[in-house]
N, C-alpha and C. Protein backbone atom coordinates (compact mmCIF):
# COMPACT_ATOMS: atom_id res chain seq x y z
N UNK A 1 -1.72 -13.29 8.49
CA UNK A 1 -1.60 -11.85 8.68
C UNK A 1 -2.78 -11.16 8.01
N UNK A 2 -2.99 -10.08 8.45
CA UNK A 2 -4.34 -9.17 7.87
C UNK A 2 -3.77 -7.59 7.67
N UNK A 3 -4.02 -7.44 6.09
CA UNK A 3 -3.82 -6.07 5.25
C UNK A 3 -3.94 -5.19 6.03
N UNK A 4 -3.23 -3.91 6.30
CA UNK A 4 -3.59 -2.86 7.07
C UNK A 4 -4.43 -1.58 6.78
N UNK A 5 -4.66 -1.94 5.30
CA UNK A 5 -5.39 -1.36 4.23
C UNK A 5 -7.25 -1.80 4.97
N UNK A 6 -7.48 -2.86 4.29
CA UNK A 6 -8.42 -4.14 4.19
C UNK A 6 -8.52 -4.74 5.36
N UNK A 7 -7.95 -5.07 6.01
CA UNK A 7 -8.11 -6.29 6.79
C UNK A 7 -7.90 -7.39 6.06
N UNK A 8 -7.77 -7.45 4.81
CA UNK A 8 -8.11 -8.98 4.11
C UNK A 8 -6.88 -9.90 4.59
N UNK A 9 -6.74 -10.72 3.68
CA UNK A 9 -5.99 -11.73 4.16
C UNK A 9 -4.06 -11.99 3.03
N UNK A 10 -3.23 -11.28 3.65
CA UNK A 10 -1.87 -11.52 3.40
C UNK A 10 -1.34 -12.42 3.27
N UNK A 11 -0.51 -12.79 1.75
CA UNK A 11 0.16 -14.02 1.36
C UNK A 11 1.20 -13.63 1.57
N UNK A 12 2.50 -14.64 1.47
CA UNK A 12 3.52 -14.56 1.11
C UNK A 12 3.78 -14.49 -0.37
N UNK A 13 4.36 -13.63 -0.80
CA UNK A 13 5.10 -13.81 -2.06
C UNK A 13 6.37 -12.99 -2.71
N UNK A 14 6.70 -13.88 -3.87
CA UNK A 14 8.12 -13.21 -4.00
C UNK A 14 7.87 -12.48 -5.60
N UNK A 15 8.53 -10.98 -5.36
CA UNK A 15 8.19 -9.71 -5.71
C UNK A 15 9.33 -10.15 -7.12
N UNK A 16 9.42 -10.06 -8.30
CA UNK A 16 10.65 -9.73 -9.57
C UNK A 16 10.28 -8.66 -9.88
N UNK A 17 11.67 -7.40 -9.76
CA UNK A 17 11.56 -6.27 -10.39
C UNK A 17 12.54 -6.27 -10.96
N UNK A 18 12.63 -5.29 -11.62
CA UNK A 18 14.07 -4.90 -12.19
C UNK A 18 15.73 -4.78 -11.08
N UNK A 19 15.34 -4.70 -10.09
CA UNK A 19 16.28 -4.15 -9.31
C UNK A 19 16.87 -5.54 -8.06
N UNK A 20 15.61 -6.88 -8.52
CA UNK A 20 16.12 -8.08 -8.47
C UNK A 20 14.91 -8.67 -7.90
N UNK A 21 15.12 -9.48 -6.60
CA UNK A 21 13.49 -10.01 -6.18
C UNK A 21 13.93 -9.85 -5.33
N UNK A 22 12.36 -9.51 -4.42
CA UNK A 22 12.20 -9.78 -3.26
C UNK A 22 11.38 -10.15 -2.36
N UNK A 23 11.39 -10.88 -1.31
CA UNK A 23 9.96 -11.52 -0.76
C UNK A 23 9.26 -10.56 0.31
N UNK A 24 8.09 -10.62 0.25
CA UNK A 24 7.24 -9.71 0.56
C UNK A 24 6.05 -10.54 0.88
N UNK A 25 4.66 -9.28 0.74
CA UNK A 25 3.57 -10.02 1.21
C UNK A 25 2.22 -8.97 0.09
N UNK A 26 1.20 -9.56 -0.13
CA UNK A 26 0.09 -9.57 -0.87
C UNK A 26 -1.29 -9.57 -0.36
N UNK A 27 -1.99 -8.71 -0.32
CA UNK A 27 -3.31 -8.81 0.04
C UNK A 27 -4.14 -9.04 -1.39
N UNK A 28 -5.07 -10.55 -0.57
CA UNK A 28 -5.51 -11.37 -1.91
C UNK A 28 -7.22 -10.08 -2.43
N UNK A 29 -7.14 -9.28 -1.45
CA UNK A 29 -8.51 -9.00 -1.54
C UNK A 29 -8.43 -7.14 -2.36
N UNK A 30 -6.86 -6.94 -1.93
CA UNK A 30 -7.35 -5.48 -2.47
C UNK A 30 -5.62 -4.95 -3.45
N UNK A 31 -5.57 -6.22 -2.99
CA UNK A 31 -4.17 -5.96 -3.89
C UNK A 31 -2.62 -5.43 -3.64
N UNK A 32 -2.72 -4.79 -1.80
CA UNK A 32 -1.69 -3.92 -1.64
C UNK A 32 -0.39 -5.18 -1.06
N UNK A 33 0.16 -4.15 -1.62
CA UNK A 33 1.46 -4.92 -1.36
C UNK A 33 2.94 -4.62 -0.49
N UNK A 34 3.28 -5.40 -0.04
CA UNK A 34 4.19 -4.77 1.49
C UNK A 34 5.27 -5.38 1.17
N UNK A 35 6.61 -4.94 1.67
CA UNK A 35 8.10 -5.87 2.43
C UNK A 35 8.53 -5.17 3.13
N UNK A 36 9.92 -5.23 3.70
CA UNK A 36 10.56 -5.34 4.90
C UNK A 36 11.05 -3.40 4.63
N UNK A 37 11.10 -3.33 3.52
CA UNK A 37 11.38 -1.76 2.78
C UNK A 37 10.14 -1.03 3.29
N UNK A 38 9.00 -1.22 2.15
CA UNK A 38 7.94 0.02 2.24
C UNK A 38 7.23 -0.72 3.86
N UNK A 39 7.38 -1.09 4.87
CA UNK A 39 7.13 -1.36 6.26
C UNK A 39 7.84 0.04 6.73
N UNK A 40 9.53 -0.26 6.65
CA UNK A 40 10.86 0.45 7.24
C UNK A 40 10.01 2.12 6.66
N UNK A 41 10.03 2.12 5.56
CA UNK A 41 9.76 3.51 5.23
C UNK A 41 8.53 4.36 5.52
N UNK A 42 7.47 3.74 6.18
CA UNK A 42 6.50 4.04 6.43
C UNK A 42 5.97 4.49 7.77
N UNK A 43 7.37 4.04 8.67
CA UNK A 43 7.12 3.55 10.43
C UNK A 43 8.14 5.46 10.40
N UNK A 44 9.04 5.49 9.42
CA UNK A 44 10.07 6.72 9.39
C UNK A 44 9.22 7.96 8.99
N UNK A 45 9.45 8.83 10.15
CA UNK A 45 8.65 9.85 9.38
C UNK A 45 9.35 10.63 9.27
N UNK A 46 9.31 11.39 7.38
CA UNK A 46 10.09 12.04 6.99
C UNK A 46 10.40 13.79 7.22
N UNK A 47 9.45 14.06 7.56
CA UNK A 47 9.69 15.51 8.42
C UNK A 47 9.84 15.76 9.81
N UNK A 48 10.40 15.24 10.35
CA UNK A 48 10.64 15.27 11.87
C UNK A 48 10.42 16.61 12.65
N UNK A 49 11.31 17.55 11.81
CA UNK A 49 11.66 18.78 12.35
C UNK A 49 10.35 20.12 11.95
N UNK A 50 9.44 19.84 11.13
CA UNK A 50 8.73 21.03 11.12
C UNK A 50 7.69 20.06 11.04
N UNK A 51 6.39 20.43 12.02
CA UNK A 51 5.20 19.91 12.09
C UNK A 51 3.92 19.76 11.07
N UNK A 52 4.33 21.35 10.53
CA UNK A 52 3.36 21.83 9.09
C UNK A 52 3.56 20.40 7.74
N UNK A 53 4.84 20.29 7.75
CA UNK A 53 5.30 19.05 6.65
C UNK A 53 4.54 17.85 7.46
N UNK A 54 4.97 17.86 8.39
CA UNK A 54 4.25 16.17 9.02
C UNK A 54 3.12 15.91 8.95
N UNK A 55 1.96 17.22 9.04
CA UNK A 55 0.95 16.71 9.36
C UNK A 55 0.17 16.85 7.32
N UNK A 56 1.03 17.11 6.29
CA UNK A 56 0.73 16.92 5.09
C UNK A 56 1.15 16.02 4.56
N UNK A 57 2.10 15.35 5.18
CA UNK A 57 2.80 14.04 4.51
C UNK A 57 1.68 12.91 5.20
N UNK A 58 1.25 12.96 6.35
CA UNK A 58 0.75 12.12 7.21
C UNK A 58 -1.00 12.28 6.20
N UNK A 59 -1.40 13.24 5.63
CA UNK A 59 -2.92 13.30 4.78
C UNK A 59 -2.59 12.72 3.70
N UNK A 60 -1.49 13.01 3.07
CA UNK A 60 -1.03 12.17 1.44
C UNK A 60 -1.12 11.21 1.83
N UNK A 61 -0.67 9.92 2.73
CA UNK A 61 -0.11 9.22 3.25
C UNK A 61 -1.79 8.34 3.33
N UNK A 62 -2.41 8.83 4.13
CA UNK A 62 -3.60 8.46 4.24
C UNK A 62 -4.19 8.49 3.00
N UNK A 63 -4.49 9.02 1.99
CA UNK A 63 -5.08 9.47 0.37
C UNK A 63 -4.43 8.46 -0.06
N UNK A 64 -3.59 8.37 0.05
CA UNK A 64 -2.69 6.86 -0.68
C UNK A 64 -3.10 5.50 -0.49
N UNK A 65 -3.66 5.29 0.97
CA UNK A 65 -4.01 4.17 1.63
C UNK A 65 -5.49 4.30 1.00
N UNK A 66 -6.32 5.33 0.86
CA UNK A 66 -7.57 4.68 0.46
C UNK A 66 -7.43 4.49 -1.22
N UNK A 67 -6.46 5.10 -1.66
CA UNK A 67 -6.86 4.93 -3.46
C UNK A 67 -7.16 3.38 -3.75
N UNK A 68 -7.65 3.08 -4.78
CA UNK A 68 -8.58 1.62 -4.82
C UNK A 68 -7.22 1.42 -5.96
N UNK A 69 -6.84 -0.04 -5.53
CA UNK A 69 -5.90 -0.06 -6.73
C UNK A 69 -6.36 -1.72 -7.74
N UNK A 70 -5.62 -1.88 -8.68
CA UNK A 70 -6.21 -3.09 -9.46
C UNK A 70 -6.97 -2.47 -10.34
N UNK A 71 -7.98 -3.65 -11.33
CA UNK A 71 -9.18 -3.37 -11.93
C UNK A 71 -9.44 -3.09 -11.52
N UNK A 72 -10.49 -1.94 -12.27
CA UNK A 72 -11.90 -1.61 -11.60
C UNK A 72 -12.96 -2.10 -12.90
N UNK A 73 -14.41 -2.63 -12.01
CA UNK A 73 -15.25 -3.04 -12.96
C UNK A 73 -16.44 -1.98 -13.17
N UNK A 74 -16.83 -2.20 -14.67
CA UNK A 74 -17.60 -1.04 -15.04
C UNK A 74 -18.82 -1.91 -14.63
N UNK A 75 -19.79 -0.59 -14.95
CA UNK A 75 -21.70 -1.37 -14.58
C UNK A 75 -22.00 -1.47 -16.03
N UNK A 76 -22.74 -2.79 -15.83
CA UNK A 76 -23.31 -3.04 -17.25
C UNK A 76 -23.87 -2.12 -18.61
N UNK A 77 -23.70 -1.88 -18.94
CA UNK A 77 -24.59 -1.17 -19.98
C UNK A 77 -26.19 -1.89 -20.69
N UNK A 78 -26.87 -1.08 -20.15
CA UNK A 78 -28.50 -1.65 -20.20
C UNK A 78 -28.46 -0.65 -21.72
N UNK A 79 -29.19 -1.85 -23.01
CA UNK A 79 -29.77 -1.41 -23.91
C UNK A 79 -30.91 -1.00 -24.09
């Protein structure tokens, strides 16, 4: 499978949270992470009824998808 983020390349793996485990999936390249939940909740769009909400949930939504998540590496420091 390929990240919808990235394109990169999706593992299987199984998620431990507090609220128990669950199996899901992993992009090895950028880090995002999916299951059968944040899929379901993402395909649902939560303002149905007024367009003004949809089309601001749908820009967050996008802002979310590019934030860089993981480390980030600093640039060297030249003495």
């Amino acid at each position: 499978m390929k990240c919808p983020k990235c394109r990169g390349l999706l593992i299987q793996e199984d998620i431990r949270e507090h609220g128990g485990q669950f199996h899901g999936w992993r992009c090895v390249q950028c880090g995002l992470r999916l299951d059968e939940t944040i899929v379901q909740n993402r395909l649902t769009a939560p303002f149905e009824d007024n367009p003004a909400d949809l089309d601001e949930s749908a820009s967050t939504y996008s802002a979310n998808l590019t934030r860089p998540s993981g480390r980030h590496k600093r640039s060297a420091r030249v003495s």
